[in-house]
C-alpha atoms as a PDB file:
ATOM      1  CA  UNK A   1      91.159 111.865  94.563  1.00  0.00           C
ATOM      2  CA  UNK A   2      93.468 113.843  92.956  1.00  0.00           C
ATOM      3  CA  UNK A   3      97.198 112.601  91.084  1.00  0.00           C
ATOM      4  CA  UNK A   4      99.293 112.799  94.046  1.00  0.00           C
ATOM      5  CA  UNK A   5      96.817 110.926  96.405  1.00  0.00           C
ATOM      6  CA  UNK A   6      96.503 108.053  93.296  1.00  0.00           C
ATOM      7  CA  UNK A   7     100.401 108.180  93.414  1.00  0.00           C
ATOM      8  CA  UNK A   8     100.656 107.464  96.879  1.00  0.00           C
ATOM      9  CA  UNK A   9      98.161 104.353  97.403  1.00  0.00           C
ATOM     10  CA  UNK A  10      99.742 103.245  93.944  1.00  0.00           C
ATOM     11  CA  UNK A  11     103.366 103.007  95.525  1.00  0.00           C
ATOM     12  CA  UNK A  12     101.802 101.529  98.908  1.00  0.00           C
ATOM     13  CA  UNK A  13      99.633  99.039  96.872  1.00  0.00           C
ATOM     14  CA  UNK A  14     103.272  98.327  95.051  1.00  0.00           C
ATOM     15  CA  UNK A  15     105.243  98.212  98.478  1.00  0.00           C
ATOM     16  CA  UNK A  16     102.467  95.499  99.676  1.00  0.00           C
ATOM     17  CA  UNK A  17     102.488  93.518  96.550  1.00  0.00           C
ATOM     18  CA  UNK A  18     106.478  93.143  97.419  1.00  0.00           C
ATOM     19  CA  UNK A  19     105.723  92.251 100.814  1.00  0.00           C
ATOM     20  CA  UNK A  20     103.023  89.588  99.932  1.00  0.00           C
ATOM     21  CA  UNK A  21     105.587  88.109  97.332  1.00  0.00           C
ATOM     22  CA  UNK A  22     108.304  87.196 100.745  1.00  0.00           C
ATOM     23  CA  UNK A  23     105.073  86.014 102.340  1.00  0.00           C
ATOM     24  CA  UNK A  24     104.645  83.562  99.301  1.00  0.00           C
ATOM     25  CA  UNK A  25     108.315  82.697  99.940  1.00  0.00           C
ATOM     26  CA  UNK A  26     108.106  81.959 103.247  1.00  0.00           C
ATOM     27  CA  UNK A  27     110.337  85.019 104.362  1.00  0.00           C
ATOM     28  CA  UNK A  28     108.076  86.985 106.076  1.00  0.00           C
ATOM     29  CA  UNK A  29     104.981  85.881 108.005  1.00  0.00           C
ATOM     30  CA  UNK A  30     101.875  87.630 107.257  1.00  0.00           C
ATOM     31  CA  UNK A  31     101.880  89.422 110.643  1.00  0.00           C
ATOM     32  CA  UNK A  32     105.470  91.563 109.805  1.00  0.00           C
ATOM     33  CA  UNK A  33     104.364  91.871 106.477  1.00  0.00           C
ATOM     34  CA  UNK A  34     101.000  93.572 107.510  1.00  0.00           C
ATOM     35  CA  UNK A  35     102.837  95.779 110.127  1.00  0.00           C
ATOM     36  CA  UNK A  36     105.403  96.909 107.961  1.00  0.00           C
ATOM     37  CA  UNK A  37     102.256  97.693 105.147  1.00  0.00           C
ATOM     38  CA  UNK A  38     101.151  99.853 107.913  1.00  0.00           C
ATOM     39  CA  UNK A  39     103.826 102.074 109.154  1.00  0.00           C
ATOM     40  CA  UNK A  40     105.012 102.564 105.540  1.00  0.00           C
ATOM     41  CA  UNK A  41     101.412 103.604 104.882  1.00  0.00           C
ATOM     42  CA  UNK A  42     101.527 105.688 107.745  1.00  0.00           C
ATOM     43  CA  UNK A  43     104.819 107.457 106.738  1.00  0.00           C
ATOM     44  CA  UNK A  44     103.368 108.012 102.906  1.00  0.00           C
ATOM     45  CA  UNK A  45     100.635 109.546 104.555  1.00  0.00           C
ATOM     46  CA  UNK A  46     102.473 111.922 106.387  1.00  0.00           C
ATOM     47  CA  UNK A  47     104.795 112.911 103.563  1.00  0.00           C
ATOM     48  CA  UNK A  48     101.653 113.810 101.723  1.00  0.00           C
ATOM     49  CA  UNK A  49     100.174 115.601 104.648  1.00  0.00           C
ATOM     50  CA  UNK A  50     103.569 117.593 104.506  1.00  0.00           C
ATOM     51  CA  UNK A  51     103.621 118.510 101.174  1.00  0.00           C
ATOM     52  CA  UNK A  52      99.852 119.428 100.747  1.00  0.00           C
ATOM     53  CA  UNK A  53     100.215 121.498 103.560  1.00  0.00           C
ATOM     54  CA  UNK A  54     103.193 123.547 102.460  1.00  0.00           C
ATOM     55  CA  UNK A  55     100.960 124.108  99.488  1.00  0.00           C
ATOM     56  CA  UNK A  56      98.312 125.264 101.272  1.00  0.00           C
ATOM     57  CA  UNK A  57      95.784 122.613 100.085  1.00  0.00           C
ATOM     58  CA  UNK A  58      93.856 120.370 101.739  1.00  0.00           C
ATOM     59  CA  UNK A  59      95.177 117.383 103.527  1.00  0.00           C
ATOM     60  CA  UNK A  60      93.402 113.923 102.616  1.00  0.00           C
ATOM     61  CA  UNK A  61      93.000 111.083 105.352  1.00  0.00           C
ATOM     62  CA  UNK A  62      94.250 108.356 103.761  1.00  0.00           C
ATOM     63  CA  UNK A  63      93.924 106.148 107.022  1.00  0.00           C
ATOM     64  CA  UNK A  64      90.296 103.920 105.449  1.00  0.00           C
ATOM     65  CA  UNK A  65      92.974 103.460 102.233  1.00  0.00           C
ATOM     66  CA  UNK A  66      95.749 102.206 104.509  1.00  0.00           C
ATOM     67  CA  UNK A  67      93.428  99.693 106.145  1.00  0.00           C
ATOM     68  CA  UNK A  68      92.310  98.436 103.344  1.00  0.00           C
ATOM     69  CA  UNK A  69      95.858  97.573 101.478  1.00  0.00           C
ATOM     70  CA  UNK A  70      96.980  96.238 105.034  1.00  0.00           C
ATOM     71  CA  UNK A  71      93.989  94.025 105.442  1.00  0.00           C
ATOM     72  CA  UNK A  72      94.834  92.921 102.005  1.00  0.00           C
ATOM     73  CA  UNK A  73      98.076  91.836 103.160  1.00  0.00           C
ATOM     74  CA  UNK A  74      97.262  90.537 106.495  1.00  0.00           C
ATOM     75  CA  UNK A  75      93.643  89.578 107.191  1.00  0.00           C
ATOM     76  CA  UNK A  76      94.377  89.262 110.666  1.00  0.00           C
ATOM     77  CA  UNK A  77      95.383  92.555 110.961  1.00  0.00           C
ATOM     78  CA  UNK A  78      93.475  94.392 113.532  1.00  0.00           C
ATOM     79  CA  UNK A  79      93.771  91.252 115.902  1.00  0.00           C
ATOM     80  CA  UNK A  80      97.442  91.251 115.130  1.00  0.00           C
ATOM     81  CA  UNK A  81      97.515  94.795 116.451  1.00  0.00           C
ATOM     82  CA  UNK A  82      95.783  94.480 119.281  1.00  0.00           C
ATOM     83  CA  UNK A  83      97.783  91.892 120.637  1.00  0.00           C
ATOM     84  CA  UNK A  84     101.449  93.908 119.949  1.00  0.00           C
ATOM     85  CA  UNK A  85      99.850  96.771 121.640  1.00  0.00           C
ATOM     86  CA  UNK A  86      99.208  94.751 124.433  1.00  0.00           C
ATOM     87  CA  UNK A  87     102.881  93.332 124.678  1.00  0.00           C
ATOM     88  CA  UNK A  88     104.832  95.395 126.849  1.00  0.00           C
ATOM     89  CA  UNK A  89     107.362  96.382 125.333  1.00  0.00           C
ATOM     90  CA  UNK A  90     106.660  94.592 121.732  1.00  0.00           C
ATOM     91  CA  UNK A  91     109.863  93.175 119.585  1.00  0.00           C
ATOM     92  CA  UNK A  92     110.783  90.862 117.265  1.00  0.00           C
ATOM     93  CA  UNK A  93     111.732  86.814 117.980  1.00  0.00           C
ATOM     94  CA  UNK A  94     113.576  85.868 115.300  1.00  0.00           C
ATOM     95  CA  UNK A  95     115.282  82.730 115.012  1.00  0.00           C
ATOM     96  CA  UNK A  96     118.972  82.192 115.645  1.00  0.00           C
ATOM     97  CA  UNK A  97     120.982  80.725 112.190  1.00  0.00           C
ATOM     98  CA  UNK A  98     122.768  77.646 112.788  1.00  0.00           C
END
């Protein structure tokens, strides 16, 4: 793994560690805080994928890292998945303020 990889996981590891802290609080539930772990993974990823390939380096999969800091976050995760990908169309039900 080179720097750039380590730099990457370090700010998603980071990013989660944020998320887990409104978890604590009880401002996110562990569900939106895995799924947002994810598709900021995901975007990481592909700015990496970008850069290395303007380089002309290899590009590393960093999807087995990804899991990893999600399932960290939200132990659920893959069943949480599942079941938004089965919602058609999935969205958000977020309580009205009084």
């Amino acid at each position: 793994m080179d720097e750039l990889h380590e730099r990457v996981l370090a700010e998603l590891r980071r990013y989660a560690a944020n998320r887990l802290k409104d978890v604590a609080r009880g401002a996110e539930t562990r569900e939106l805080a895995g799924l947002l772990v994810e598709k900021y993974g995901y975007g990481l990823a592909k700015a990496l994928a970008i850069t290395r390939e303007l380089a002309g380096q290899p590009v590393p999969d960093l999807a087995g890292d990804i899991e990893r800091v999600v399932l960290d976050v939200d132990p659920d995760a893959v069943e949480h998945r599942s079941h938004r990908w089965d919602a058609a169309p999935a969205g958000l039900a977020l309580p009205r303020r009084r």
